[in-house]
N, C-alpha and C. Protein backbone atom coordinates (compact mmCIF):
# COMPACT_ATOMS: atom_id res chain seq x y z
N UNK A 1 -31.63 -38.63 4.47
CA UNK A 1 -31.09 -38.39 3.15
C UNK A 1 -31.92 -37.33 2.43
N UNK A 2 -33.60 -37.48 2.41
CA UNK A 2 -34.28 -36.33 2.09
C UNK A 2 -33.90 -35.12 2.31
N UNK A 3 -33.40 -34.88 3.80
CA UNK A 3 -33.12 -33.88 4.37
C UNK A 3 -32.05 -32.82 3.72
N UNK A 4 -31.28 -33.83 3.21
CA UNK A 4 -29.98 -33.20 2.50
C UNK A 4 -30.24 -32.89 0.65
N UNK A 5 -31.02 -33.72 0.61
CA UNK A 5 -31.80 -33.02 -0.70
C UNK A 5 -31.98 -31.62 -0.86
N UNK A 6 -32.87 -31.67 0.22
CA UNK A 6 -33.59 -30.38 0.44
C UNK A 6 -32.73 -29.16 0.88
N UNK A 7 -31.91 -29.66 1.34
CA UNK A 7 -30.29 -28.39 1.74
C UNK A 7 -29.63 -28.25 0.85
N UNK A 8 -29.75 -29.19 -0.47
CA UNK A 8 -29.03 -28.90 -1.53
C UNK A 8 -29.78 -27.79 -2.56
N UNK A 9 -30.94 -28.06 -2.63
CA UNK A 9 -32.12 -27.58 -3.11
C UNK A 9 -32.37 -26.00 -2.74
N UNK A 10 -32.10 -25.73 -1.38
CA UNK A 10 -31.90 -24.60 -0.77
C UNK A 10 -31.11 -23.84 -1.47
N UNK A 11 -29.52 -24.59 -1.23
CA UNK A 11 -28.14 -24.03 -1.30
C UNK A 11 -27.79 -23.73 -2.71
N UNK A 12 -28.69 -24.49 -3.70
CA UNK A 12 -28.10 -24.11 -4.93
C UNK A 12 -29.07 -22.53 -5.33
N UNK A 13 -30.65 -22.44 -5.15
CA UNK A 13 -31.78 -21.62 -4.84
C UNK A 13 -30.60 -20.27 -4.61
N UNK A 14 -30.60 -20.47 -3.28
CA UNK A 14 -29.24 -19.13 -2.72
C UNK A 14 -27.99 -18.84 -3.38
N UNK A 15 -27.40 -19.73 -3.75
CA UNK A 15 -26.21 -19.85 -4.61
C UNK A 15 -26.41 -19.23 -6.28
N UNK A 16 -27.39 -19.08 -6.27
CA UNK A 16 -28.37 -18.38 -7.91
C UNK A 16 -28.53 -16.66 -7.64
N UNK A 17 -29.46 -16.65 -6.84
CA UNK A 17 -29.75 -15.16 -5.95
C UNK A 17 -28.82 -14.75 -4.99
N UNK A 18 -28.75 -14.96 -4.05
CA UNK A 18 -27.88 -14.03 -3.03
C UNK A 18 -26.78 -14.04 -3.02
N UNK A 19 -25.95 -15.34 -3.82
CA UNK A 19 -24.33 -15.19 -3.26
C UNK A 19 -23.99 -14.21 -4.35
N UNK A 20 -25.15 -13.67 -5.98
CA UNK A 20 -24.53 -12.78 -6.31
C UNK A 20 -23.94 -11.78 -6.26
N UNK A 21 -24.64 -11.45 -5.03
CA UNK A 21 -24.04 -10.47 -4.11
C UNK A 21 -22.74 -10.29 -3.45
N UNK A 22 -22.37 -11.37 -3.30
CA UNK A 22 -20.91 -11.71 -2.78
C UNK A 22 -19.41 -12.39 -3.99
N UNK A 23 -19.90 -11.40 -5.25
CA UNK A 23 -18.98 -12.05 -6.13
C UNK A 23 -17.87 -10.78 -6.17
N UNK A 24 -16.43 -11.71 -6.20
CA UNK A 24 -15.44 -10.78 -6.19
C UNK A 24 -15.11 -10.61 -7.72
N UNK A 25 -15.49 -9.90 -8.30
CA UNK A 25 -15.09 -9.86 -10.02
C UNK A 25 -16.27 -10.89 -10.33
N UNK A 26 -15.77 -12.12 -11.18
CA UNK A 26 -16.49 -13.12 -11.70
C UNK A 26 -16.68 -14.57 -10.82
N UNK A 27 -16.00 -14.16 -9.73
CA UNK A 27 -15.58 -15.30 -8.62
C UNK A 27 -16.69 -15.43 -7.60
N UNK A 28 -17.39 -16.64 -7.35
CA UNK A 28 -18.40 -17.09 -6.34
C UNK A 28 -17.99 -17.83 -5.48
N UNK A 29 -18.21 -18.01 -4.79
CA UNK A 29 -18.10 -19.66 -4.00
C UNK A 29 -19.27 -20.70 -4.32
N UNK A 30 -18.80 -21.76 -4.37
CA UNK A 30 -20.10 -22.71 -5.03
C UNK A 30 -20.31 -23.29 -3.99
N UNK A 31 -21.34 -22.83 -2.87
CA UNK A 31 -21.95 -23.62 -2.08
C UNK A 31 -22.51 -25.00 -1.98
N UNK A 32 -23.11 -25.26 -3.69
CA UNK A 32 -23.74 -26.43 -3.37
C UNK A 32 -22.54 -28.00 -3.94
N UNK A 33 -21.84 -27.58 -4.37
CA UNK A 33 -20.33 -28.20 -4.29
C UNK A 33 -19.41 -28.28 -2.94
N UNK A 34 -19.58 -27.24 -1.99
CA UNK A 34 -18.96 -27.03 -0.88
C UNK A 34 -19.48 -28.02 -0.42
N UNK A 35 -21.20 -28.09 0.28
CA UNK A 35 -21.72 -28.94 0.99
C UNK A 35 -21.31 -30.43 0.29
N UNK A 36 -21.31 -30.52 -0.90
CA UNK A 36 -21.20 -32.09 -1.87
C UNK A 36 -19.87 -32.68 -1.02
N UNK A 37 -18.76 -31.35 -1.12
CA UNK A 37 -17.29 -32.14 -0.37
C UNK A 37 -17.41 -32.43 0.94
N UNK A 38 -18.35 -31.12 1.81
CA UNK A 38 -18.05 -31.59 3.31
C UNK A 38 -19.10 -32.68 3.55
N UNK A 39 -20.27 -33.05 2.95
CA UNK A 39 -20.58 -34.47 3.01
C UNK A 39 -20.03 -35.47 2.73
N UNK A 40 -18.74 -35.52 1.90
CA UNK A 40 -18.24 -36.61 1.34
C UNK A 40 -17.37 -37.00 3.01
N UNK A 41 -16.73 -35.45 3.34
CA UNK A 41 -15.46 -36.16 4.34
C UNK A 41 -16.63 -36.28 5.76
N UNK A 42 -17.84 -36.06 5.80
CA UNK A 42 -18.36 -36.23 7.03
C UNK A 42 -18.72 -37.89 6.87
N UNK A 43 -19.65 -38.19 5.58
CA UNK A 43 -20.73 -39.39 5.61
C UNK A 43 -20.04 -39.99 4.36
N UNK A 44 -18.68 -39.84 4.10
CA UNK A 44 -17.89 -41.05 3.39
C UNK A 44 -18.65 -40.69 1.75
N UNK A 45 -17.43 -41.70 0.60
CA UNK A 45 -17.95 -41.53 -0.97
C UNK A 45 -19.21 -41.72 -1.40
N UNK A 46 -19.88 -42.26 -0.71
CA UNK A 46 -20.98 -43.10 -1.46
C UNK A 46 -22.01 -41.95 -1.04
N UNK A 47 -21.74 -40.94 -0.02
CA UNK A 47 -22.81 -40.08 0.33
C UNK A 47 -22.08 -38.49 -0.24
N UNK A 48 -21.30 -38.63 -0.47
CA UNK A 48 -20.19 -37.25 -1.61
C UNK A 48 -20.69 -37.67 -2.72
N UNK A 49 -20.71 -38.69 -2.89
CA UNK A 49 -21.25 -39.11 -4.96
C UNK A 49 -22.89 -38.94 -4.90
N UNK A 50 -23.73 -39.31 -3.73
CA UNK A 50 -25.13 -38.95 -4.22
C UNK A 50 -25.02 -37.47 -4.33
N UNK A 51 -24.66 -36.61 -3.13
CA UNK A 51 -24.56 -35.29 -3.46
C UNK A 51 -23.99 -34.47 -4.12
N UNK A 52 -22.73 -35.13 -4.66
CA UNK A 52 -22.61 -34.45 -5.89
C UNK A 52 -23.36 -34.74 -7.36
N UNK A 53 -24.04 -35.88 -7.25
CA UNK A 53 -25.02 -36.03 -8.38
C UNK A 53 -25.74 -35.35 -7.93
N UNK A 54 -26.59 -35.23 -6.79
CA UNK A 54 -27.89 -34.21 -7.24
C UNK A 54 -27.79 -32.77 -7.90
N UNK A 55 -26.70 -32.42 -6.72
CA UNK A 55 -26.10 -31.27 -6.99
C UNK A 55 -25.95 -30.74 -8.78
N UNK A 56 -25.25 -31.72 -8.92
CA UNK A 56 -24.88 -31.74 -10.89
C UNK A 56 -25.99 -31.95 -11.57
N UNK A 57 -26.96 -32.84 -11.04
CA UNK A 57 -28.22 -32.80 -12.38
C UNK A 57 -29.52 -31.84 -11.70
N UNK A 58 -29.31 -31.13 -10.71
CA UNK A 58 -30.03 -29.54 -10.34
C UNK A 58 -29.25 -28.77 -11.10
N UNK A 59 -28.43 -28.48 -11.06
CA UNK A 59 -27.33 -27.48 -12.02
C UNK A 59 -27.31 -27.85 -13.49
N UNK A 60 -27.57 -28.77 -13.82
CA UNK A 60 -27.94 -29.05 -15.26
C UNK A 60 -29.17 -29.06 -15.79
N UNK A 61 -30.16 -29.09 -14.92
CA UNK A 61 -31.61 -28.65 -15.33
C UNK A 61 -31.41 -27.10 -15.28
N UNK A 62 -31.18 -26.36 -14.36
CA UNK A 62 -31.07 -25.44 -14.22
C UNK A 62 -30.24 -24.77 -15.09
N UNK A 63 -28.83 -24.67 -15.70
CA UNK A 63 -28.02 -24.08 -16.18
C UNK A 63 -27.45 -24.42 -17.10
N UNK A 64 -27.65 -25.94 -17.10
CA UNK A 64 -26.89 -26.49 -18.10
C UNK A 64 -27.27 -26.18 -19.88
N UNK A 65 -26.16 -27.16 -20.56
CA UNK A 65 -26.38 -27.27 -21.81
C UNK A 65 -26.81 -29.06 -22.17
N UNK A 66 -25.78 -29.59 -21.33
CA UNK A 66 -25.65 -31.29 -21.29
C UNK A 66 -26.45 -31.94 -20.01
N UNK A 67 -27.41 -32.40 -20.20
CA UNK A 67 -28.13 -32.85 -18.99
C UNK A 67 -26.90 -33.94 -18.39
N UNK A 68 -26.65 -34.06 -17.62
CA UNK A 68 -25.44 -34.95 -17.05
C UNK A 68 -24.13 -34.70 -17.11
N UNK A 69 -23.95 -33.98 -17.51
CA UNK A 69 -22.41 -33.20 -17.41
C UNK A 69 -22.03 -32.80 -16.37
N UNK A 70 -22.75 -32.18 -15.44
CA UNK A 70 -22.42 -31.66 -14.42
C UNK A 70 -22.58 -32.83 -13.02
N UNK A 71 -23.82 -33.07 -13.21
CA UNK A 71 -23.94 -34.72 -12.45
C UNK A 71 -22.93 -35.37 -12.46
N UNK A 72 -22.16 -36.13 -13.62
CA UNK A 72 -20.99 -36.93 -13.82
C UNK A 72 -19.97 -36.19 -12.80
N UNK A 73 -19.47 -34.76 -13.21
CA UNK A 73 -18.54 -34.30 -12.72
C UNK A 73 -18.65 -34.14 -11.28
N UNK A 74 -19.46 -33.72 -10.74
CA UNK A 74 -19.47 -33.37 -9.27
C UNK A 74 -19.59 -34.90 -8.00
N UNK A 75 -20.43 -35.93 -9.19
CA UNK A 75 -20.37 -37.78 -8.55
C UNK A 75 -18.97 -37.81 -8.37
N UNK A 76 -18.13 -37.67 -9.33
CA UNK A 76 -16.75 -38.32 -9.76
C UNK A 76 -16.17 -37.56 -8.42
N UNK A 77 -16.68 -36.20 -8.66
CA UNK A 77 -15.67 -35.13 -7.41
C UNK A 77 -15.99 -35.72 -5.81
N UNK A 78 -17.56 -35.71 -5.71
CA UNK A 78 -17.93 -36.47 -4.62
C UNK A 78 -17.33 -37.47 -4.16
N UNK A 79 -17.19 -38.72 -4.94
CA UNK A 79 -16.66 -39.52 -4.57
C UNK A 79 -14.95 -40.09 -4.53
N UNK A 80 -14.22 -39.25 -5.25
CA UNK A 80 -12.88 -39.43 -5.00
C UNK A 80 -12.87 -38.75 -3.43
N UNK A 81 -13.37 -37.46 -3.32
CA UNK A 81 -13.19 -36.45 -2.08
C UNK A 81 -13.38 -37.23 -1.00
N UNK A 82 -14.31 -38.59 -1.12
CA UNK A 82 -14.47 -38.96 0.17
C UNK A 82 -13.85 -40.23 0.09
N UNK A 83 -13.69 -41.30 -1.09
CA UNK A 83 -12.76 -42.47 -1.17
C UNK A 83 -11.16 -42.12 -0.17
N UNK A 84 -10.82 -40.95 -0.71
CA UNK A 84 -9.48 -40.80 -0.16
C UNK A 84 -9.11 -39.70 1.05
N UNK A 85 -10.48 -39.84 1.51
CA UNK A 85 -10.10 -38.89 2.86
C UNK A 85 -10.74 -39.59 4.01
N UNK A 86 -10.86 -41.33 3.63
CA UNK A 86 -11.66 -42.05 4.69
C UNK A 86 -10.50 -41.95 5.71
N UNK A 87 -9.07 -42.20 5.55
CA UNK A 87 -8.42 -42.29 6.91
C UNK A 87 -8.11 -41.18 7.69
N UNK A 88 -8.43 -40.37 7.18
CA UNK A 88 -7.59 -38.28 8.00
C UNK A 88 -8.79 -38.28 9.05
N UNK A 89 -7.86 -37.76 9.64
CA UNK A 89 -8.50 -37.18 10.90
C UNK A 89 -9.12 -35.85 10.51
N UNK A 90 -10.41 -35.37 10.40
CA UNK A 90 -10.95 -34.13 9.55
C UNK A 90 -11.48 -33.10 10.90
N UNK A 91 -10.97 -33.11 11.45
CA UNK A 91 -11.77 -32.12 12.86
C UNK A 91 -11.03 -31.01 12.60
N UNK A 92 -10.05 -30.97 12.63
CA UNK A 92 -9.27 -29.16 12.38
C UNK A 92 -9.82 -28.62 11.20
N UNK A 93 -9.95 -27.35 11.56
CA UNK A 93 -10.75 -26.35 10.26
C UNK A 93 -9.40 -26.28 8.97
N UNK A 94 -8.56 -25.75 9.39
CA UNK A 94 -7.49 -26.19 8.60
C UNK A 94 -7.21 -27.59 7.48
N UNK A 95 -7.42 -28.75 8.25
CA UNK A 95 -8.07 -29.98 6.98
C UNK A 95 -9.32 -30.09 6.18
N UNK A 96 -9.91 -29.60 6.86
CA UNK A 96 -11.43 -29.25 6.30
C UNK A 96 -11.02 -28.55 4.91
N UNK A 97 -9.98 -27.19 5.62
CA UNK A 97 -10.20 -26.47 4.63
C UNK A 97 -9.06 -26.66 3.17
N UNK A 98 -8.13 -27.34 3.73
CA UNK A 98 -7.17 -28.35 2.36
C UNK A 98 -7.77 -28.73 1.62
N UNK A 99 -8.87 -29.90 2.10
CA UNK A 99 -9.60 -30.94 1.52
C UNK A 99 -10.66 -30.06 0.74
N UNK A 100 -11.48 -29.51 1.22
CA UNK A 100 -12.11 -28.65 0.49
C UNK A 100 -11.42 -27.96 -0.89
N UNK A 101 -9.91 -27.11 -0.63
CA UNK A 101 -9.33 -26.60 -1.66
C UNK A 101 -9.11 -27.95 -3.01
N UNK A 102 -8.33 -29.10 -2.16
CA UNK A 102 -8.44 -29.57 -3.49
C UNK A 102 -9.08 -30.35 -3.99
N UNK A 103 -10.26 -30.47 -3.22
CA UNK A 103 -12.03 -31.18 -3.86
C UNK A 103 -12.00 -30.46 -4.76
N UNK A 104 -12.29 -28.58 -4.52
CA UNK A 104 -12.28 -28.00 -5.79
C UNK A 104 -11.31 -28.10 -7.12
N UNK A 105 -10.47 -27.89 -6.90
CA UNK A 105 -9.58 -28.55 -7.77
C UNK A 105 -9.79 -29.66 -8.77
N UNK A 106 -9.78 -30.61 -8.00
CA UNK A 106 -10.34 -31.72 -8.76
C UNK A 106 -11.49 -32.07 -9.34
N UNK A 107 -12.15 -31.31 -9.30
CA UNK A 107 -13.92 -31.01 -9.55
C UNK A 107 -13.71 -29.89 -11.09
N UNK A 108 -12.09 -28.99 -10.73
CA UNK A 108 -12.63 -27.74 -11.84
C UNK A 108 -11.34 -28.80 -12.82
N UNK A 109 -10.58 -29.46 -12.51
CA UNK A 109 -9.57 -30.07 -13.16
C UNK A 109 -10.83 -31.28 -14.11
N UNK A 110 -11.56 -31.69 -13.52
CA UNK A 110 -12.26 -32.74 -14.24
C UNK A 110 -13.29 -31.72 -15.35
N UNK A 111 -13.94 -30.82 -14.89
CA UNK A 111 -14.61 -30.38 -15.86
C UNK A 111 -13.35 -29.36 -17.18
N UNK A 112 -12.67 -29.26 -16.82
CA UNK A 112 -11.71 -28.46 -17.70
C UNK A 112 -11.79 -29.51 -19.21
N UNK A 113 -11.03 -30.73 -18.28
CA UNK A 113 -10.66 -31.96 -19.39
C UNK A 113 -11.62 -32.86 -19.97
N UNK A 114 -13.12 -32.55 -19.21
CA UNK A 114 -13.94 -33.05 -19.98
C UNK A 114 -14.82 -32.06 -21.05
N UNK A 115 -14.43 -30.46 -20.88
CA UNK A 115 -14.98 -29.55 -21.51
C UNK A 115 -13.88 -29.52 -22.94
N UNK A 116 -12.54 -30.10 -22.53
CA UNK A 116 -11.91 -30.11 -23.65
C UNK A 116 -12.48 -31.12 -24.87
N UNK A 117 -12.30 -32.44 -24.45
CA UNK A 117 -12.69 -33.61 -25.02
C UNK A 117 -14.12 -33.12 -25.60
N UNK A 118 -14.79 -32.63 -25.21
CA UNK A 118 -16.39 -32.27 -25.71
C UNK A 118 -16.30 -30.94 -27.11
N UNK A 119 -14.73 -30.18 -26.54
CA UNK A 119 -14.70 -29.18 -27.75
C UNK A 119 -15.45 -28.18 -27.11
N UNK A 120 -15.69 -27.84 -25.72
CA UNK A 120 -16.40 -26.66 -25.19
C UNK A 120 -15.61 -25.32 -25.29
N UNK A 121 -14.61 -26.07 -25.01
CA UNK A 121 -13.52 -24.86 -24.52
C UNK A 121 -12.03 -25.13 -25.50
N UNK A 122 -11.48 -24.14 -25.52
CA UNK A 122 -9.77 -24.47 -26.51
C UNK A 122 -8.74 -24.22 -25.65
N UNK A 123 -9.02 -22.86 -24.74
CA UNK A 123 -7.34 -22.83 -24.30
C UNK A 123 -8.02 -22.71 -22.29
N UNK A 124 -7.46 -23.87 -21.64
CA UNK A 124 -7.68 -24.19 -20.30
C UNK A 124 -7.02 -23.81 -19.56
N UNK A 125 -5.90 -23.07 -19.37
CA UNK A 125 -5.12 -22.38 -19.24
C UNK A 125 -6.09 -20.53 -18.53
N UNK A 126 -6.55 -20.45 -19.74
CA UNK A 126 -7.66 -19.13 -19.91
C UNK A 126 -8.72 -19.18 -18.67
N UNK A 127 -8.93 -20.31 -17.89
CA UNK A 127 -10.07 -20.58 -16.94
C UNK A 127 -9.00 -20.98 -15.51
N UNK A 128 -7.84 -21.63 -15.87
CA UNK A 128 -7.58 -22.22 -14.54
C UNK A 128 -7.02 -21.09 -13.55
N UNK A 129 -6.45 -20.37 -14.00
CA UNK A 129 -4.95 -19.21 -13.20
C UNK A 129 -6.29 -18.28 -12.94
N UNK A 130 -7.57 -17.49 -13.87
CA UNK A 130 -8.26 -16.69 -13.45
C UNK A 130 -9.23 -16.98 -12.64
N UNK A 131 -9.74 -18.27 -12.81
CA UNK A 131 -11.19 -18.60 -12.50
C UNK A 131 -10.83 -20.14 -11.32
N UNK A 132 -10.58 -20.89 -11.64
CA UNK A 132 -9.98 -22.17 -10.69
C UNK A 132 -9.28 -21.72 -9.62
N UNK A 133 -8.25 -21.34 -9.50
CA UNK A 133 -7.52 -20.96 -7.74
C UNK A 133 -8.09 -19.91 -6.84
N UNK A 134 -8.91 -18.69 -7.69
CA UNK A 134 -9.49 -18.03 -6.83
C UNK A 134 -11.27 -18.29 -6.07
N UNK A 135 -11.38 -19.21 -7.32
CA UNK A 135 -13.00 -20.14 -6.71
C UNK A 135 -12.74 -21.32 -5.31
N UNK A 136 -11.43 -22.12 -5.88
CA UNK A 136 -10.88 -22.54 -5.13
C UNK A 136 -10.77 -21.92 -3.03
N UNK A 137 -9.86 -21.11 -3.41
CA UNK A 137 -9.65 -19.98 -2.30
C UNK A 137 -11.05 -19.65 -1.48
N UNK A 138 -11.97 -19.22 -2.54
CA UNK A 138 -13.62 -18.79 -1.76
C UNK A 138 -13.78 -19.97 -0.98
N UNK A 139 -14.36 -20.97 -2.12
CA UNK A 139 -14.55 -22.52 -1.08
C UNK A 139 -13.86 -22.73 0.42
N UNK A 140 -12.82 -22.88 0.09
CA UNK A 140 -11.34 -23.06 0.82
C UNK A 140 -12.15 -22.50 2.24
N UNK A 141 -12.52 -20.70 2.20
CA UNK A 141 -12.84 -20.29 2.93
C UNK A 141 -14.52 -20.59 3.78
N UNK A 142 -15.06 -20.83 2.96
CA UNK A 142 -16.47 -21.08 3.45
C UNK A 142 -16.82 -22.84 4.29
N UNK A 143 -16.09 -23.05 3.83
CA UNK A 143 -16.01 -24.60 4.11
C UNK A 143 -15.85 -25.27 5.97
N UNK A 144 -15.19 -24.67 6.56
CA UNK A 144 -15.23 -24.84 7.79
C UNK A 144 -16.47 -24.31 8.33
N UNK A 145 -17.60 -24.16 7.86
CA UNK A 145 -19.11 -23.05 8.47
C UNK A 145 -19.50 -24.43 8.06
N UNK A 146 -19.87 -24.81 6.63
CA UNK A 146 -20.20 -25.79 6.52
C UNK A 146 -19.84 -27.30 6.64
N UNK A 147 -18.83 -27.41 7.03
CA UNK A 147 -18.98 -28.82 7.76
C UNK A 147 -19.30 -29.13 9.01
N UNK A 148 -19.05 -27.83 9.80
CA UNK A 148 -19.25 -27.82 11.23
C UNK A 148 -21.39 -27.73 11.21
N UNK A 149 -21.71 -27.16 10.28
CA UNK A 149 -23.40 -27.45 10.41
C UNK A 149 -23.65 -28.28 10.06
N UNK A 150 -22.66 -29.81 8.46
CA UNK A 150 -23.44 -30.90 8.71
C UNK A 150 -23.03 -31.48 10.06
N UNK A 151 -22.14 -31.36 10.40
CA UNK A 151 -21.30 -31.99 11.78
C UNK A 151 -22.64 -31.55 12.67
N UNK A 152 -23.14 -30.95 12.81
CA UNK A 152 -24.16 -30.60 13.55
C UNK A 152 -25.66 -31.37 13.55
N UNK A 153 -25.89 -31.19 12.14
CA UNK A 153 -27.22 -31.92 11.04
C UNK A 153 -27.20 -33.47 11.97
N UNK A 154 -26.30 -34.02 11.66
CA UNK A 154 -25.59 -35.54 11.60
C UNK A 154 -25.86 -35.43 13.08
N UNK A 155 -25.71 -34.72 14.11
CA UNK A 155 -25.89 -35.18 15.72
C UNK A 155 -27.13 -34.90 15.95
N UNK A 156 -28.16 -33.84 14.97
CA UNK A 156 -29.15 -33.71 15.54
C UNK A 156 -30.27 -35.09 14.81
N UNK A 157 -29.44 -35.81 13.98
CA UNK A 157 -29.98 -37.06 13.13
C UNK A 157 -30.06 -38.03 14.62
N UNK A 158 -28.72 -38.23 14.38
CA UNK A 158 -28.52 -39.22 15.55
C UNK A 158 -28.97 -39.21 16.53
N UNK A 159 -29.33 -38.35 17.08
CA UNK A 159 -29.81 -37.80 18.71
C UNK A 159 -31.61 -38.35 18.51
N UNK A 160 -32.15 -37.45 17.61
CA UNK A 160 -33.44 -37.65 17.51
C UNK A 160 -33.79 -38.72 16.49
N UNK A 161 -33.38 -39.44 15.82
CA UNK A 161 -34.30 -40.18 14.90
C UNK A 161 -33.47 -41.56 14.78
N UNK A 162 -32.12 -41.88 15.55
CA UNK A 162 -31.75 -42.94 15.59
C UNK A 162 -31.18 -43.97 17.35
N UNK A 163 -32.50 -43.40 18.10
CA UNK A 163 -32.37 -43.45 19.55
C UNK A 163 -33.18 -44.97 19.67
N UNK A 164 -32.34 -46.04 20.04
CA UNK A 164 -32.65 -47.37 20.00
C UNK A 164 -33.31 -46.88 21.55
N UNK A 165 -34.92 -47.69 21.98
CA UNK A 165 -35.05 -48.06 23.15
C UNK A 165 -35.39 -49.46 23.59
């Protein structure tokens, strides 16, 4: 579990510096949300909700305004993403990459309506058509790299550190 700390820790680090490099207009891919979903559909809700909490209260030390705002949102995202994708069969890059699209979704749909209720924002509309489907789309795309390396992480767990003799 440390381990994935520390990949989050990484991923958000990189996701600050280098993916600026890779922004189309105002559009990123949010890596450390990516990894939050493909942990949820690899290691189930309860391991999508720790990582999307860390994820959210690193991003809220870091960026925030509301210490827990972002925590809340990305737990909530974490853990629906993986509550309701316990029965799919997730091996095709293609589901990966659905599930991923509308993790995001539901991640930018929850912060929209909780940025409303807070009075952050007035017209949501203004964020979703410019900023939501094409962040969406990035994810969408990056997402099959990263599940196939925790898919990887997870065998090199198992292999070496959970070998009954």
């Amino acid at each position: 579990m440390m381990a994935y700390v520390f990949i989050m820790v990484i991923l958000l680090v990189f996701q600050s510096t280098v993916m600026e490099l890779f922004k189309i207009g105002e559009i990123k891919p949010d890596l450390p949300l990516v990894f939050a979903l493909c942990c949820s559909l690899v290691k189930g809700e309860n391991m999508g909700a720790f990582m999307g909490f860390v994820n959210g209260i690193l991003e809220d030390i870091v960026y925030g305004r509301f210490l827990g705002f972002n925590a809340l949102i990305k737990f909530l995202t974490g853990y629906i993403q993986g509550y309701f994708t316990r029965d799919i069969f997730k091996g095709p890059a293609i589901i990966t990459m659905s599930l991923t699209f509308l993790g995001t979704l539901v991640y930018n749909i929850i912060f929209i309506f909780l940025s409303l209720i807070f009075k952050e924002i007035t017209n949501p509309w203004y964020f979703f058509t410019p900023i939501v489907l094409p962040s969406a789309l990035f994810n969408m795309i990056i997402s099959p790299f990263v599940y196939y390396a925790i898919v990887k992480i997870e065998r090199f767990f198992d292999y070496y550190f959970n070998v009954k003799y």
